[in-house]
N, C-alpha and C. Protein backbone atom coordinates (compact mmCIF):
# COMPACT_ATOMS: atom_id res chain seq x y z
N UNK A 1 -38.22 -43.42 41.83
CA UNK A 1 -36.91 -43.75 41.31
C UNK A 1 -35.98 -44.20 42.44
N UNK A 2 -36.01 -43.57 43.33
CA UNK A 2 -34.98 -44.04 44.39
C UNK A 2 -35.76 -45.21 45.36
N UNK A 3 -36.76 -45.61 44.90
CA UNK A 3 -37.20 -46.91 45.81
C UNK A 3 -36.53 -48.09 44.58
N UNK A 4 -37.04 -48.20 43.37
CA UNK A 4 -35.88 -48.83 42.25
C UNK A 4 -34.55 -48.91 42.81
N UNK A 5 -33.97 -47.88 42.43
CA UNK A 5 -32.93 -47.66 42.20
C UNK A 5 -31.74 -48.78 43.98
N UNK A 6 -32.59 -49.27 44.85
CA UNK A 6 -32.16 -50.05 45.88
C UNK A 6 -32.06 -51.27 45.13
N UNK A 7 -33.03 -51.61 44.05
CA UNK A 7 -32.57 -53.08 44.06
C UNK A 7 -32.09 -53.01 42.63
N UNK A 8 -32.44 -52.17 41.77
CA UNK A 8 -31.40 -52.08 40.00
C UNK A 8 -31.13 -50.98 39.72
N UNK A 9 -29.94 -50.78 39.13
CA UNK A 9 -29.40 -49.86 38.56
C UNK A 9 -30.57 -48.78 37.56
N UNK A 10 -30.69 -47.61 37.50
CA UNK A 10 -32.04 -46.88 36.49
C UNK A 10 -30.64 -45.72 36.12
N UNK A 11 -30.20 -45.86 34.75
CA UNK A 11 -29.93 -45.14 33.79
C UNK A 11 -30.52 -43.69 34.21
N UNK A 12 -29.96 -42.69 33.96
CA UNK A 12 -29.83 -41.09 33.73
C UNK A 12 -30.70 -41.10 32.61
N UNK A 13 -30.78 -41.89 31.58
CA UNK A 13 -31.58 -41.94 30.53
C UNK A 13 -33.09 -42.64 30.62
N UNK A 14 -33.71 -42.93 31.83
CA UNK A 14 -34.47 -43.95 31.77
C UNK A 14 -35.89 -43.24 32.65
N UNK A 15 -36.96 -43.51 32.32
CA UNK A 15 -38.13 -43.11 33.52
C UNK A 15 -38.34 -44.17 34.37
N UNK A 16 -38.83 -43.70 35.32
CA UNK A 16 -39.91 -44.85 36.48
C UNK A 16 -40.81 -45.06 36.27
N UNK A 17 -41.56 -46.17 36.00
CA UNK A 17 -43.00 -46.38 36.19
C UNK A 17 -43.80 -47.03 37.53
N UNK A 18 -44.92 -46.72 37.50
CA UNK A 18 -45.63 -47.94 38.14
C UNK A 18 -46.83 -48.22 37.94
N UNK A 19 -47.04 -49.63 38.06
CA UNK A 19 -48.52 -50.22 37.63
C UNK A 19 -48.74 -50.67 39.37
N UNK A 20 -50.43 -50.24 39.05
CA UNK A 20 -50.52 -50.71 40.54
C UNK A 20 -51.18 -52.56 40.37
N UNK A 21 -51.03 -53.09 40.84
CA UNK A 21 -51.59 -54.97 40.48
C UNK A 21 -52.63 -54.47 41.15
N UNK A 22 -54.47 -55.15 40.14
CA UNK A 22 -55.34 -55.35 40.61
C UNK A 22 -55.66 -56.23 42.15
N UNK A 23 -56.41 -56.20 43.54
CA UNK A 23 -56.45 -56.82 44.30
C UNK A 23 -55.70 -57.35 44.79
N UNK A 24 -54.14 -56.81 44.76
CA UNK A 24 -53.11 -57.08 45.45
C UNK A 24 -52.49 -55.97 46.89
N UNK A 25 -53.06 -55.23 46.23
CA UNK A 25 -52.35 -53.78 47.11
C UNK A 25 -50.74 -53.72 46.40
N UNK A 26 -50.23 -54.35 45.70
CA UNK A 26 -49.16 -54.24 45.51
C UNK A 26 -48.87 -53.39 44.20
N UNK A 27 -47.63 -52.77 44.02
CA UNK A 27 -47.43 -52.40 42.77
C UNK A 27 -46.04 -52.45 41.91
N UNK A 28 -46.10 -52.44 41.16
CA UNK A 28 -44.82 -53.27 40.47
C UNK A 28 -44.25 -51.85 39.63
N UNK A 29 -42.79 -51.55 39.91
CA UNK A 29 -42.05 -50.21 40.01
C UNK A 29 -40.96 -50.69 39.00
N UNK A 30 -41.12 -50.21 37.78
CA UNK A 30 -40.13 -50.26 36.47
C UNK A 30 -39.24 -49.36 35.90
N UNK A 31 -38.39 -49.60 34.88
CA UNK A 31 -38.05 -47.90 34.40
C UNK A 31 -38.17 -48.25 32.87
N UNK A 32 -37.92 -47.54 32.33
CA UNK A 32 -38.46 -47.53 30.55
C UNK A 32 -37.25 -46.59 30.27
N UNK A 33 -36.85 -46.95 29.03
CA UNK A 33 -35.72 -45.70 28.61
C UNK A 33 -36.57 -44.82 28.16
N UNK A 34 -36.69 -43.07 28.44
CA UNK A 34 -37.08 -42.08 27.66
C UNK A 34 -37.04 -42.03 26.85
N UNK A 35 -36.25 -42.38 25.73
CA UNK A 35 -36.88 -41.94 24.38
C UNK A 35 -38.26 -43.02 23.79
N UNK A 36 -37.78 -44.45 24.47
CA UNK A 36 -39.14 -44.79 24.40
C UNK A 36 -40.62 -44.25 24.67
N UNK A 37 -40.80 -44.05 26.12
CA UNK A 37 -41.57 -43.28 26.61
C UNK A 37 -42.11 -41.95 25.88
N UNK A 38 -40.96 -41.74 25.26
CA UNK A 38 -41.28 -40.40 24.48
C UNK A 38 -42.24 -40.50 22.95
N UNK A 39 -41.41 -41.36 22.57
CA UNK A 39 -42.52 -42.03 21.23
C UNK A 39 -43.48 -42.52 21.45
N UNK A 40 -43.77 -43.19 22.51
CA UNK A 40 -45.14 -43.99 22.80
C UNK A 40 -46.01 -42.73 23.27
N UNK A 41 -45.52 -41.72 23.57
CA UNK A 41 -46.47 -40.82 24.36
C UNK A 41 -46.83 -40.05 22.81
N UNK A 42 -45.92 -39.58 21.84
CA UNK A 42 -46.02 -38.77 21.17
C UNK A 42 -47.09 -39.42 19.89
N UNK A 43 -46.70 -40.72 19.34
CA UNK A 43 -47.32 -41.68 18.66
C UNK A 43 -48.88 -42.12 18.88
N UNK A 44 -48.91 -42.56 20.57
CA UNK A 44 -50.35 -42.98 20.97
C UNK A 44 -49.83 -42.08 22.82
N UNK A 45 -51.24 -40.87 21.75
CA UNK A 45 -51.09 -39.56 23.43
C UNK A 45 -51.83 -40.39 24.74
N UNK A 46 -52.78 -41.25 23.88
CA UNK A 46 -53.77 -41.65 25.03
C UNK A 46 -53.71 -43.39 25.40
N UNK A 47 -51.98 -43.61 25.14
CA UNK A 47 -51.72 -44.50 25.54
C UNK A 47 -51.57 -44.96 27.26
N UNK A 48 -52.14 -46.48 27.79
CA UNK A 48 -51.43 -46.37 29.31
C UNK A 48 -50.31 -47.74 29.10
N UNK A 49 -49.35 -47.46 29.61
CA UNK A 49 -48.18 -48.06 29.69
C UNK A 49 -48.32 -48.91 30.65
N UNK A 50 -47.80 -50.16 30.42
CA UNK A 50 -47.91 -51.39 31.59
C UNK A 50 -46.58 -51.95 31.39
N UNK A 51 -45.95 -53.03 32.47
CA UNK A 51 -44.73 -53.75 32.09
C UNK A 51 -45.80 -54.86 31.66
N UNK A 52 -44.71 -55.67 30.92
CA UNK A 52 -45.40 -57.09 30.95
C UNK A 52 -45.85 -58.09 31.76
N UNK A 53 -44.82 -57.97 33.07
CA UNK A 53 -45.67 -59.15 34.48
C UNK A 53 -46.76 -58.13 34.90
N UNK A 54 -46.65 -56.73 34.81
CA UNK A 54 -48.07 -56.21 35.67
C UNK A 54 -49.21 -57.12 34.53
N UNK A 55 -49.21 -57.08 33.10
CA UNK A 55 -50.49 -57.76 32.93
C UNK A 55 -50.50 -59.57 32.81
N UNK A 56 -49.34 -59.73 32.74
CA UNK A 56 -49.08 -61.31 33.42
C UNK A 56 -50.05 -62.02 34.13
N UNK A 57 -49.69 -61.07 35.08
CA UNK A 57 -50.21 -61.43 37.00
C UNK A 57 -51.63 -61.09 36.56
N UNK A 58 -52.09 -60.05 36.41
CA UNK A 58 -53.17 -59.70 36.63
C UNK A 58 -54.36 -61.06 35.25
N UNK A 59 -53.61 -61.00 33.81
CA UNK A 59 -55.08 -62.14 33.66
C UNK A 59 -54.28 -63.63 34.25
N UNK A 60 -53.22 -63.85 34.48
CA UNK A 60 -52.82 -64.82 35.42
C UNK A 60 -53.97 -65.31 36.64
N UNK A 61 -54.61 -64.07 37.33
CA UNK A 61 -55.10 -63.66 38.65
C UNK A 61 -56.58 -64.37 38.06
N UNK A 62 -56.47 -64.37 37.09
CA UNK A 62 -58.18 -64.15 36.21
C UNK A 62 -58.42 -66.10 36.10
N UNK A 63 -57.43 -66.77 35.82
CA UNK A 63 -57.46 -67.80 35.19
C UNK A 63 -57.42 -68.49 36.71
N UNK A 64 -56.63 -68.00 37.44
CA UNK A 64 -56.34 -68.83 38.70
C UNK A 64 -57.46 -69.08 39.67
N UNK A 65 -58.97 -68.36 39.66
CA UNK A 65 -60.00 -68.05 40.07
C UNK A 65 -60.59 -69.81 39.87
N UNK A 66 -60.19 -70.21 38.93
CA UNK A 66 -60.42 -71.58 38.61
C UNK A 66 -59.96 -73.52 39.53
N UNK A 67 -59.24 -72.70 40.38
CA UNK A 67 -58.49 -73.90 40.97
C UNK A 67 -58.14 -73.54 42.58
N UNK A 68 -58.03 -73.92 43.46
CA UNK A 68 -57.75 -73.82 44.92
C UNK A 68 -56.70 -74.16 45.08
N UNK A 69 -55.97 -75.13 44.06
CA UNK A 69 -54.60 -75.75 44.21
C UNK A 69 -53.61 -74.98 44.00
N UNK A 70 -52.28 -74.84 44.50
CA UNK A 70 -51.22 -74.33 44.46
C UNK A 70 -50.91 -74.58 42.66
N UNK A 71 -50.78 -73.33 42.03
CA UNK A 71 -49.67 -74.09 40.77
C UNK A 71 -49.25 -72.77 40.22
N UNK A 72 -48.33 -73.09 39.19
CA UNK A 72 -47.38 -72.26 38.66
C UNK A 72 -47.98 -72.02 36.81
N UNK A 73 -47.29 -70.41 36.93
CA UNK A 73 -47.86 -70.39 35.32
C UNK A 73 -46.27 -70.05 35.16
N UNK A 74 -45.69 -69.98 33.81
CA UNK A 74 -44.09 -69.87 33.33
C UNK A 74 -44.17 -69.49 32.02
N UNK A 75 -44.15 -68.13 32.33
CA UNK A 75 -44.23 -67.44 30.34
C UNK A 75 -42.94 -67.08 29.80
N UNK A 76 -42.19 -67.56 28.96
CA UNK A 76 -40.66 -66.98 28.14
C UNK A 76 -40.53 -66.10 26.97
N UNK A 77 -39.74 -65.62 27.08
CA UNK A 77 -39.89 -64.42 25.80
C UNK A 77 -38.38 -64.15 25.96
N UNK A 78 -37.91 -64.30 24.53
CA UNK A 78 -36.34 -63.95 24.47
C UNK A 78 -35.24 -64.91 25.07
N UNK A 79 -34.87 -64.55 25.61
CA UNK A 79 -33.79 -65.36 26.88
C UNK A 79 -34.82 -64.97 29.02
N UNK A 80 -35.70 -64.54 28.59
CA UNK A 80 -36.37 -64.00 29.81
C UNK A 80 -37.59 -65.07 30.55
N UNK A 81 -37.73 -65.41 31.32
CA UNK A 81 -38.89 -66.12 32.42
C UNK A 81 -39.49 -65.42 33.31
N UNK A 82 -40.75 -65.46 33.36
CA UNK A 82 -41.24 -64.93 33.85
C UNK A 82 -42.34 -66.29 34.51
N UNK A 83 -42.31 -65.87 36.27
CA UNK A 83 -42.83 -67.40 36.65
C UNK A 83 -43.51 -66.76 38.22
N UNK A 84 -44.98 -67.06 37.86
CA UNK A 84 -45.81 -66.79 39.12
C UNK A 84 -46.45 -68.00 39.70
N UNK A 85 -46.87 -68.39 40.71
CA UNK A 85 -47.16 -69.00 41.67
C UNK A 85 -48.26 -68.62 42.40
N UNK A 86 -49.66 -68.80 41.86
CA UNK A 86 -50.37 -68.99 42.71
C UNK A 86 -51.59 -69.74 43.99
N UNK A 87 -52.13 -69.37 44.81
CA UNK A 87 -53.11 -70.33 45.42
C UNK A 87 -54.06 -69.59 45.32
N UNK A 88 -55.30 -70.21 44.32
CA UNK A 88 -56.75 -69.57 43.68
C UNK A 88 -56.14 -68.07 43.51
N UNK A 89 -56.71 -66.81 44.12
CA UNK A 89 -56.22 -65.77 42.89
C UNK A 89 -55.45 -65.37 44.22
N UNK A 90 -54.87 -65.72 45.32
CA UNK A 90 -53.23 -65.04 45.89
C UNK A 90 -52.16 -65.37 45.32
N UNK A 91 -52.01 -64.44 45.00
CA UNK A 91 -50.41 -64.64 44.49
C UNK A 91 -49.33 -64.41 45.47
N UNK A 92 -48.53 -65.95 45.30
CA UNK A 92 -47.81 -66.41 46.14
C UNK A 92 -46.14 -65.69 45.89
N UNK A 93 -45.90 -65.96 44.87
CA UNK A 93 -44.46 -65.40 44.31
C UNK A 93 -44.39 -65.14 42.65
N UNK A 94 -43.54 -64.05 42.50
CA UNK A 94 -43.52 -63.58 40.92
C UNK A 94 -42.04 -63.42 40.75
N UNK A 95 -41.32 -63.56 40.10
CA UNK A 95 -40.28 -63.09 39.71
C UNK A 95 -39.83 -63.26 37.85
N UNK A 96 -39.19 -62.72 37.89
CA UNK A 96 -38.18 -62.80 36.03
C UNK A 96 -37.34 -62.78 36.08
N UNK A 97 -36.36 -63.80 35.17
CA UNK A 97 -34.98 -63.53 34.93
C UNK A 97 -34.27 -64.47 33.54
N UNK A 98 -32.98 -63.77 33.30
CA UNK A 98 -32.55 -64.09 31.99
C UNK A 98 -32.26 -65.30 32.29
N UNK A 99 -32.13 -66.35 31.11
CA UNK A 99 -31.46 -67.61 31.43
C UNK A 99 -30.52 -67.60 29.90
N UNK A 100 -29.36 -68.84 30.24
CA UNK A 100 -28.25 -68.84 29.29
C UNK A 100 -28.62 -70.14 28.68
N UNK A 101 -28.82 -70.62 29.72
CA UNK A 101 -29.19 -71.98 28.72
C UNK A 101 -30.43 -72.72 29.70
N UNK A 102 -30.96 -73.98 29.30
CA UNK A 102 -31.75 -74.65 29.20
C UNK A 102 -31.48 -75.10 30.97
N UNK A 103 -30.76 -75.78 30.79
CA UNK A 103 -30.40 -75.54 32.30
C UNK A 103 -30.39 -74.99 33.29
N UNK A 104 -29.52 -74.00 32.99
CA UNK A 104 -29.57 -72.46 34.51
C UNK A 104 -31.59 -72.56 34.48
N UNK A 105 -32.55 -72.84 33.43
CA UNK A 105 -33.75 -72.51 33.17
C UNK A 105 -34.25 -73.19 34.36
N UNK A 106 -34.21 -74.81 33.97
CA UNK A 106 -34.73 -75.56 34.97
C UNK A 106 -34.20 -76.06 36.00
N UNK A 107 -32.72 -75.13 36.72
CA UNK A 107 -32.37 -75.37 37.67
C UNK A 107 -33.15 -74.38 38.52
N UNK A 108 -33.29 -73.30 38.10
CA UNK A 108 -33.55 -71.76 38.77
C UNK A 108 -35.71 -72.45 38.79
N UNK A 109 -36.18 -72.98 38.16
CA UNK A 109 -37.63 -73.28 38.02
C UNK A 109 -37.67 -74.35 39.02
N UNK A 110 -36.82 -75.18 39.40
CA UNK A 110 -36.60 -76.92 40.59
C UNK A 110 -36.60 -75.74 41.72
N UNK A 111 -35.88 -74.34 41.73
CA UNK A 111 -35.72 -73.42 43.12
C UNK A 111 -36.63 -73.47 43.68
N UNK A 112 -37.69 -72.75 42.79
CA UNK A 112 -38.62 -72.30 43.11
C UNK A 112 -40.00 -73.47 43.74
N UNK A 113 -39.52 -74.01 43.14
CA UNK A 113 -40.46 -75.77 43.87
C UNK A 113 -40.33 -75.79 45.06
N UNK A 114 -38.59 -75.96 45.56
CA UNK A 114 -38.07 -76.25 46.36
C UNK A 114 -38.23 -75.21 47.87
N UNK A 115 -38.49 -73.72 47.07
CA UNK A 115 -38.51 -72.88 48.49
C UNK A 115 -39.96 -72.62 48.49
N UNK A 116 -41.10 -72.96 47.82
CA UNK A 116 -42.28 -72.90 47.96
C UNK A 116 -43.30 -74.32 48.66
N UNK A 117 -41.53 -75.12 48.63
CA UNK A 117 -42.53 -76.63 48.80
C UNK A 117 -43.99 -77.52 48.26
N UNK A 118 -43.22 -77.30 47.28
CA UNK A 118 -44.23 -77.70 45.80
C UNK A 118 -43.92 -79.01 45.53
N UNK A 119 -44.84 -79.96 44.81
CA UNK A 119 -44.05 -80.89 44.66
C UNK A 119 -43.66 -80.98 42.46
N UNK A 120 -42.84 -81.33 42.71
CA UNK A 120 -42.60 -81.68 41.41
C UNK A 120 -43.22 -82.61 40.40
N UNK A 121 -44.05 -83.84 41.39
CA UNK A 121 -45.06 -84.75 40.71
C UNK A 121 -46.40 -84.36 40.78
N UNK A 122 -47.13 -83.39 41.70
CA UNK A 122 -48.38 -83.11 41.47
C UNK A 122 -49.01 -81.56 41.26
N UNK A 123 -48.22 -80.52 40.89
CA UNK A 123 -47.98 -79.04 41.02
C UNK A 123 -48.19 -79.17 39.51
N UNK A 124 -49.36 -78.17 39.25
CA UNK A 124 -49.47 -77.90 37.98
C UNK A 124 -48.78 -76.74 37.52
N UNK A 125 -47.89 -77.04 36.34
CA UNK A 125 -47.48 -75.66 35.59
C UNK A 125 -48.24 -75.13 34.26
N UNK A 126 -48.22 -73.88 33.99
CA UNK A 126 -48.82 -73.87 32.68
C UNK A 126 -47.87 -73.02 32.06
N UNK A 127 -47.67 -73.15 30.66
CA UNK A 127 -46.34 -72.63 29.72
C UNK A 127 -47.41 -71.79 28.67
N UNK A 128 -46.31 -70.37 28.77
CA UNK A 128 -46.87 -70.12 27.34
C UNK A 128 -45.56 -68.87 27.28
N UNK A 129 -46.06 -68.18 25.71
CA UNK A 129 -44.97 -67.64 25.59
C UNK A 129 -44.19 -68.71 23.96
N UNK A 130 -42.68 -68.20 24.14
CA UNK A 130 -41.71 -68.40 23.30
C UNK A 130 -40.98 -70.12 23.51
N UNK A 131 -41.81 -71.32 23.24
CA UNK A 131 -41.60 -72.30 23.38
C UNK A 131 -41.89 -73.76 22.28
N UNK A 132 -41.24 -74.27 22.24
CA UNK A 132 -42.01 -75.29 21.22
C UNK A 132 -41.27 -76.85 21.49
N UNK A 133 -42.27 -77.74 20.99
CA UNK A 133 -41.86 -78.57 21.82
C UNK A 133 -40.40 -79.71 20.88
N UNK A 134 -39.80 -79.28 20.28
CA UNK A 134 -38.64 -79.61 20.24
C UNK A 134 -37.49 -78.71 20.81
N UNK A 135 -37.69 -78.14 21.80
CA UNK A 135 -36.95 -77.70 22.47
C UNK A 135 -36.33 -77.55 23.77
N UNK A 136 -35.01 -77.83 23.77
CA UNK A 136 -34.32 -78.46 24.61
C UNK A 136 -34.87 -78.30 26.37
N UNK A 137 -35.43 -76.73 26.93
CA UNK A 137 -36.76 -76.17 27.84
C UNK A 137 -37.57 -77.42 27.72
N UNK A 138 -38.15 -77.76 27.33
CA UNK A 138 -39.35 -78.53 26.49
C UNK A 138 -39.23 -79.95 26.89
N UNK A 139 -38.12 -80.46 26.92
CA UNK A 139 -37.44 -82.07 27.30
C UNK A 139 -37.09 -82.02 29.04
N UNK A 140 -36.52 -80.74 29.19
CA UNK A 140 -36.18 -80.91 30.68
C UNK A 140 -38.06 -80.39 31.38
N UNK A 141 -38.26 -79.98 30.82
CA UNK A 141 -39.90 -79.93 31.77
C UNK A 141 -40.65 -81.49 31.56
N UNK A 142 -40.21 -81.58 30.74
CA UNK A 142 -40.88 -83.22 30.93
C UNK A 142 -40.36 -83.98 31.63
N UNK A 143 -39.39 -83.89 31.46
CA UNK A 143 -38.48 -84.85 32.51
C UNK A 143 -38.55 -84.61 33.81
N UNK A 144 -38.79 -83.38 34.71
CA UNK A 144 -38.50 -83.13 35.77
C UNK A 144 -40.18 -82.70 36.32
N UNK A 145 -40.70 -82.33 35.61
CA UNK A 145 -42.55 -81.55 35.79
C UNK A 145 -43.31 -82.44 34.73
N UNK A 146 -43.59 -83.26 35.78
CA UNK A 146 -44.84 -84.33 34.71
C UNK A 146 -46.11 -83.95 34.81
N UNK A 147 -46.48 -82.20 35.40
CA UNK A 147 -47.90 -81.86 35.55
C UNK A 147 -48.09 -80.41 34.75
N UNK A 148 -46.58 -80.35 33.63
CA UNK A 148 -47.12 -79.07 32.66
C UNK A 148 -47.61 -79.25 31.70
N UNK A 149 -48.11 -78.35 31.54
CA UNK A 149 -49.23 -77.98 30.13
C UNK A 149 -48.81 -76.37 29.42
N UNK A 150 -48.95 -76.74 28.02
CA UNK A 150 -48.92 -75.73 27.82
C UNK A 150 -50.45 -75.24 27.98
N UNK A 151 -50.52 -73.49 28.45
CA UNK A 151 -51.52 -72.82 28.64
C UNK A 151 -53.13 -72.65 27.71
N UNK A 152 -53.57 -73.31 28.14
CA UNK A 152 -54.84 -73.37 27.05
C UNK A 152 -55.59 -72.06 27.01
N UNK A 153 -56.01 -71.20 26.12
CA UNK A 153 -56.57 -69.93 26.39
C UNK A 153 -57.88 -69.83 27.00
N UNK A 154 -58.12 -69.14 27.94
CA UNK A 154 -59.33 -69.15 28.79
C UNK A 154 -60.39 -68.20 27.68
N UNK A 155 -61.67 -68.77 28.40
CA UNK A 155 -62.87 -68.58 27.48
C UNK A 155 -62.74 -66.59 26.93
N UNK A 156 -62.08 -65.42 28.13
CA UNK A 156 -62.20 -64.24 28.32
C UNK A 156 -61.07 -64.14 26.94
N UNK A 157 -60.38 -64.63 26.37
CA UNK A 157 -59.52 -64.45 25.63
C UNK A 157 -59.90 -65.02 24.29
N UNK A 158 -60.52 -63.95 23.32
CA UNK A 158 -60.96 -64.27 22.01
C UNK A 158 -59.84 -64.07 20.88
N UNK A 159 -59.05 -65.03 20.47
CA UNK A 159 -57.61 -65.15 19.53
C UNK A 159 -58.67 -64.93 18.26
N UNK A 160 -59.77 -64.63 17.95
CA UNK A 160 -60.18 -65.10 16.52
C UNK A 160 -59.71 -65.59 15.62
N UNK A 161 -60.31 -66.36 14.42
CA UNK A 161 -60.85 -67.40 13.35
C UNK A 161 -59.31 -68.20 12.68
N UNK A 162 -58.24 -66.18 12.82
CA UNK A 162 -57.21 -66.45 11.94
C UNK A 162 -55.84 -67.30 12.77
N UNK A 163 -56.31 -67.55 13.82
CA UNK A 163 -55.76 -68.52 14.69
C UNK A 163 -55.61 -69.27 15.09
N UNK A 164 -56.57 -69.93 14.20
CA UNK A 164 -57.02 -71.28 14.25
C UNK A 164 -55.77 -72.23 13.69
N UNK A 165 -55.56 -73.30 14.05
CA UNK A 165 -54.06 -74.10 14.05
C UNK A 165 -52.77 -73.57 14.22
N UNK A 166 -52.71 -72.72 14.86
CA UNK A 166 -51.46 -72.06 15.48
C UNK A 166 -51.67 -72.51 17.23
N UNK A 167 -50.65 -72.55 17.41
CA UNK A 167 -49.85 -72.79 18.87
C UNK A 167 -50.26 -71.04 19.72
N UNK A 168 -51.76 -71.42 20.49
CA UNK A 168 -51.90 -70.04 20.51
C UNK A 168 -51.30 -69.64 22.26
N UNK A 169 -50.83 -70.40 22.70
CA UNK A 169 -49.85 -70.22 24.09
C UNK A 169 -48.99 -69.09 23.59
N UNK A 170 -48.22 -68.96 22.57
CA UNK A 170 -47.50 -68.44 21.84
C UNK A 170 -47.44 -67.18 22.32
N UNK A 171 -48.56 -66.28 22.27
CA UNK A 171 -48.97 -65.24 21.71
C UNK A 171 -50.08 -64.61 23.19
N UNK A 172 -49.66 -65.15 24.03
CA UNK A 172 -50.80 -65.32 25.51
C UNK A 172 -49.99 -63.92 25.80
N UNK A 173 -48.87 -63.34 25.84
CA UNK A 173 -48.53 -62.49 26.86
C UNK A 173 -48.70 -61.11 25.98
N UNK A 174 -49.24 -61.12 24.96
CA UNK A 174 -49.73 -60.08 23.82
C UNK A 174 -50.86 -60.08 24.44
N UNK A 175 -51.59 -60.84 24.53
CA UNK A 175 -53.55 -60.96 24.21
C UNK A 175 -53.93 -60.45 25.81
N UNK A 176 -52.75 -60.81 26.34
CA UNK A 176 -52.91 -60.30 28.04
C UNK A 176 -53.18 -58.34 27.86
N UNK A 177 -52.51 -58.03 26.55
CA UNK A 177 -52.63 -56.72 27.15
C UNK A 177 -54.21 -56.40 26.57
N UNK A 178 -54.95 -57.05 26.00
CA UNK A 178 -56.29 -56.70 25.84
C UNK A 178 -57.04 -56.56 26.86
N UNK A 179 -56.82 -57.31 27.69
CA UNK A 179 -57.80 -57.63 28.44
C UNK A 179 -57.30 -56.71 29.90
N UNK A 180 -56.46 -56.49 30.22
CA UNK A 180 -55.94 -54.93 30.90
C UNK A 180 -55.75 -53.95 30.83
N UNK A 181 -55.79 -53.64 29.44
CA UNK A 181 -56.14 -52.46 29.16
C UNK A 181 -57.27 -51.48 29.62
């Protein structure tokens, strides 16, 4: 709690967690409000608790095994981004944060180009998550990242039958927790 508590505020009401990231040595230090914690423990006893970038990163780590090239994956949920960066399975940089609009989105996503020295014409991104493509996100990545895709599901990730014609990027940061579990 007090290694948190240097870089965010942790509520009187809230626990610490931590997930340790596979083959990173690193570990990613959260807090959860208690009464959550409390239902999830009481509901499912033999539950293990993860944040969402710990299993991000980790089948992130899985997919990236595939390429030597520098590129970016960018998953959204809510008003939230979540955007890792890797070269084959090092992971280069991770971070999350809220955005207000479409903008602050892909000004704060051009940053990250910019202090990683990426280029904007040949840096692959991959999208998944809370996106669709009439949306305003959706126009400025085209416009500015002519090398994203939305995330195609890797072979380790079985969506079965009833998923068939759905937008299954969608639904990638759910299916992540199967496969870390």
């Amino acid at each position: 709690k007090s290694y948190l508590q240097q870089t965010v505020e942790v509520a009187e009401t809230e626990q610490v967690f931590s997930d340790k990231i596979s083959n990173t040595g690193m570990h990613n230090i959260y807090s959860v409000p208690t009464n959550v914690s409390n239902y999830l423990n009481e509901q499912f006893p033999s539950h293990h608790l993860s944040h969402l970038s710990t299993v991000l990163i980790e089948t992130q780590s899985k997919i990236s095994i595939q390429s030597e090239e520098k590129h970016l994956f960018v998953h959204l949920i809510d008003s939230r981004a979540y955007i890792s960066a890797f070269q084959h399975t090092n992971l280069l940089f991770f971070n999350s944060f809220e955005y207000k609009s479409a903008k602050d989105f892909i000004y704060y996503l051009l940053l990250i180009f910019d202090q990683l020295n990426l280029s904007q014409e040949t840096t692959p991104v991959a999208l998944s998550g809370q996106l669709v493509e009439d949306a305003e996100i959706y126009r400025l990545l085209k416009r500015y990242l002519p090398q994203f895709n939305f995330l195609e599901p890797p072979a380790f990730i079985n969506y079965g039958a009833k998923m068939e014609g759905h937008s299954k990027y969608m639904y990638f940061g759910v299916l992540c927790l199967s496969i870390t579990a």
